[in-house]
C-alpha atoms as a PDB file:
ATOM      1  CA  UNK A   1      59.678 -46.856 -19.405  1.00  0.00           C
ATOM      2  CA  UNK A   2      61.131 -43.568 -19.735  1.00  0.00           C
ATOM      3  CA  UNK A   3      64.196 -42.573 -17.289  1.00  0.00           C
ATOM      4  CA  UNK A   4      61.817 -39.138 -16.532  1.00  0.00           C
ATOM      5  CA  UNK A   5      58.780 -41.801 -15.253  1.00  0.00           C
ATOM      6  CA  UNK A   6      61.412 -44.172 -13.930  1.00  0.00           C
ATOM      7  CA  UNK A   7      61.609 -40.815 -10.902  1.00  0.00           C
ATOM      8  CA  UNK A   8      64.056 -38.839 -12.025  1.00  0.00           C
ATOM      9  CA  UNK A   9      62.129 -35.707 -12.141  1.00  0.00           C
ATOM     10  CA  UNK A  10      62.174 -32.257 -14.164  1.00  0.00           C
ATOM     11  CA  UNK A  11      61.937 -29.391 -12.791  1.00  0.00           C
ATOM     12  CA  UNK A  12      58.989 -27.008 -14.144  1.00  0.00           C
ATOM     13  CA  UNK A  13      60.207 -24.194 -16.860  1.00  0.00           C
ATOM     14  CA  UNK A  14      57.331 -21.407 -17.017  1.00  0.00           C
ATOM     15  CA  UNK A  15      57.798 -19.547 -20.190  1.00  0.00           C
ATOM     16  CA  UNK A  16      57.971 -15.806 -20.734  1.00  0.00           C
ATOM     17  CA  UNK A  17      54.506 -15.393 -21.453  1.00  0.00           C
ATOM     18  CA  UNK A  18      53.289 -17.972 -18.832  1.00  0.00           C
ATOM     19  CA  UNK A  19      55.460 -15.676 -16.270  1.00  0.00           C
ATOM     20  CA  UNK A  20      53.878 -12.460 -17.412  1.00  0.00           C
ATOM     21  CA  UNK A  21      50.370 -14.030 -17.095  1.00  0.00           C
ATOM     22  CA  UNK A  22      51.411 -15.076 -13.452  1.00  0.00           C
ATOM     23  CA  UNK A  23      52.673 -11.387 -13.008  1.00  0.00           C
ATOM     24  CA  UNK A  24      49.554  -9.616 -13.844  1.00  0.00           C
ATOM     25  CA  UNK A  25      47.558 -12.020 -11.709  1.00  0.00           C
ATOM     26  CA  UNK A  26      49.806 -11.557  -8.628  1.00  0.00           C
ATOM     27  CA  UNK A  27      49.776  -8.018  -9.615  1.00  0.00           C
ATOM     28  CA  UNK A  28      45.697  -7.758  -9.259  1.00  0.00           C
ATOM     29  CA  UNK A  29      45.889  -9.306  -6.070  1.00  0.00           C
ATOM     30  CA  UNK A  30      48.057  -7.195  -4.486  1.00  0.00           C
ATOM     31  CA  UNK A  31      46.449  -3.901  -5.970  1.00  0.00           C
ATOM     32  CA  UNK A  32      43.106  -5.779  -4.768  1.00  0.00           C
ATOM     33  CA  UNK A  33      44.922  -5.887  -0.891  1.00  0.00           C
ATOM     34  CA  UNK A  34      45.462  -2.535  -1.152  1.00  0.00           C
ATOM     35  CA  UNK A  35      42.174  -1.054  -1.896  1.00  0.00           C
ATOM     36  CA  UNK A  36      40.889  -3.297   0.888  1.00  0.00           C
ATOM     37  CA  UNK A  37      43.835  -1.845   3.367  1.00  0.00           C
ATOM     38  CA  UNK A  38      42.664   1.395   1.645  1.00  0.00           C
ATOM     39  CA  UNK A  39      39.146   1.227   2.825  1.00  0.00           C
ATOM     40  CA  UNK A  40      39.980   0.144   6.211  1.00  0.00           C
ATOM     41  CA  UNK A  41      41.704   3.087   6.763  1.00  0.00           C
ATOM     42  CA  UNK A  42      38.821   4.963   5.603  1.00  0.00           C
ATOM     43  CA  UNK A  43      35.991   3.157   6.856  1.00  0.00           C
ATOM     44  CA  UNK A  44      37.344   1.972  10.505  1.00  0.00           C
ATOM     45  CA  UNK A  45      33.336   1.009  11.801  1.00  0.00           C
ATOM     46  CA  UNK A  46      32.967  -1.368   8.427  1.00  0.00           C
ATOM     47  CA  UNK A  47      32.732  -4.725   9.082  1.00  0.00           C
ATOM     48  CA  UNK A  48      34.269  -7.353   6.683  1.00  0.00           C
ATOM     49  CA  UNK A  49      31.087  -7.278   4.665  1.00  0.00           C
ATOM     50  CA  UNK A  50      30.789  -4.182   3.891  1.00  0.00           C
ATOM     51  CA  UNK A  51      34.691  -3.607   3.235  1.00  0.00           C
ATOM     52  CA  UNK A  52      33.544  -6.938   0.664  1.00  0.00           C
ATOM     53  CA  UNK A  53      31.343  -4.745  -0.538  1.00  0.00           C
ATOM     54  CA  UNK A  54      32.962  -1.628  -1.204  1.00  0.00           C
ATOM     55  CA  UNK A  55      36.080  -3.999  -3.167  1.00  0.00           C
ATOM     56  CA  UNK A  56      33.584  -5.828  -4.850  1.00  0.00           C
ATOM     57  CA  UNK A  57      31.861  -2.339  -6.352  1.00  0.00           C
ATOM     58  CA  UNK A  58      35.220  -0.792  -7.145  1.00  0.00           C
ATOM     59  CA  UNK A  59      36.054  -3.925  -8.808  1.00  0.00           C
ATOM     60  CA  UNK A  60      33.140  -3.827 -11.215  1.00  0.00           C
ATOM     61  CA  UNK A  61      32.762  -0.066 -11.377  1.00  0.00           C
ATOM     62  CA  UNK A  62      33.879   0.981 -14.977  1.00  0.00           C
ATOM     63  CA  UNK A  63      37.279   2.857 -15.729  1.00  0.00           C
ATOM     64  CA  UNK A  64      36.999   6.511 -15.320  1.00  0.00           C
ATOM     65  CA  UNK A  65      38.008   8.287 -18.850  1.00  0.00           C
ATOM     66  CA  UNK A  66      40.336  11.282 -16.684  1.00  0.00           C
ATOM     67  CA  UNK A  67      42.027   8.458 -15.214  1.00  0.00           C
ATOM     68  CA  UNK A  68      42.864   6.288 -18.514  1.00  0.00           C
ATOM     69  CA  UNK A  69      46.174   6.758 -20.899  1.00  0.00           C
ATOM     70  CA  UNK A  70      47.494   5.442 -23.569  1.00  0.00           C
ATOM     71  CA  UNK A  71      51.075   3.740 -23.445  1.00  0.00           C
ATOM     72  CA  UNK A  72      52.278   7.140 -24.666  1.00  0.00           C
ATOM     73  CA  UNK A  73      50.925   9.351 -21.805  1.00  0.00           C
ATOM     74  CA  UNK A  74      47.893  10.725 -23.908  1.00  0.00           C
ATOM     75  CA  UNK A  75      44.369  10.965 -22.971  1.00  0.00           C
ATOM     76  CA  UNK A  76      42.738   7.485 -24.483  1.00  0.00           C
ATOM     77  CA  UNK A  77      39.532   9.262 -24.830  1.00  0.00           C
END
C-alpha cells in the first residue's frame, strides 16, 4: 500500500479552470438571489410561488439585444 492510502491525506488542488467554473456557478447563484431579493421588493403580496415564478421566467426569458455587448463595449447585434 501506498503511504497516501496508508491515511496520510492530500489536500484537494482545484485548477485554474476548475476555479473559474466554480466562480461562474457561485456567480449565477448570487445574481439568481438577487433578482429574487429584487422581486420581493417589488412584489411585497407575492407568495414564494409566484416570486418562483417570476425567477423561473426571467431565467428562461431570452437576452434582450439593447442589453448585450461584446467584450469591447460594442453593440453584439
Amino acid at each position: 500500500m501506498s503511504a497516501t492510502a496508508e491515511g496520510s491525506e492530500s489536500e484537494f488542488v482545484p485548477t485554474p479552470e476548475g476555479q473559474r467554473v466554480r466562480d461562474v456557478f457561485d456567480l449565477h447563484e448570487f445574481g439568481v438571489a438577487l433578482y429574487r431579493q429584487r422581486m420581493r421588493r417589488e412584489n411585497p403580496d407575492a407568495d414564494d410561488v409566484e416570486i418562483d415564478a417570476l425567477t423561473r421566467a426571467w431565467l428562461i426569458a431570452p437576452p434582450q439585444p439593447d442589453r448585450l455587448r461584446n467584450a469591447l463595449g460594442d453593440r453584439a447585434w
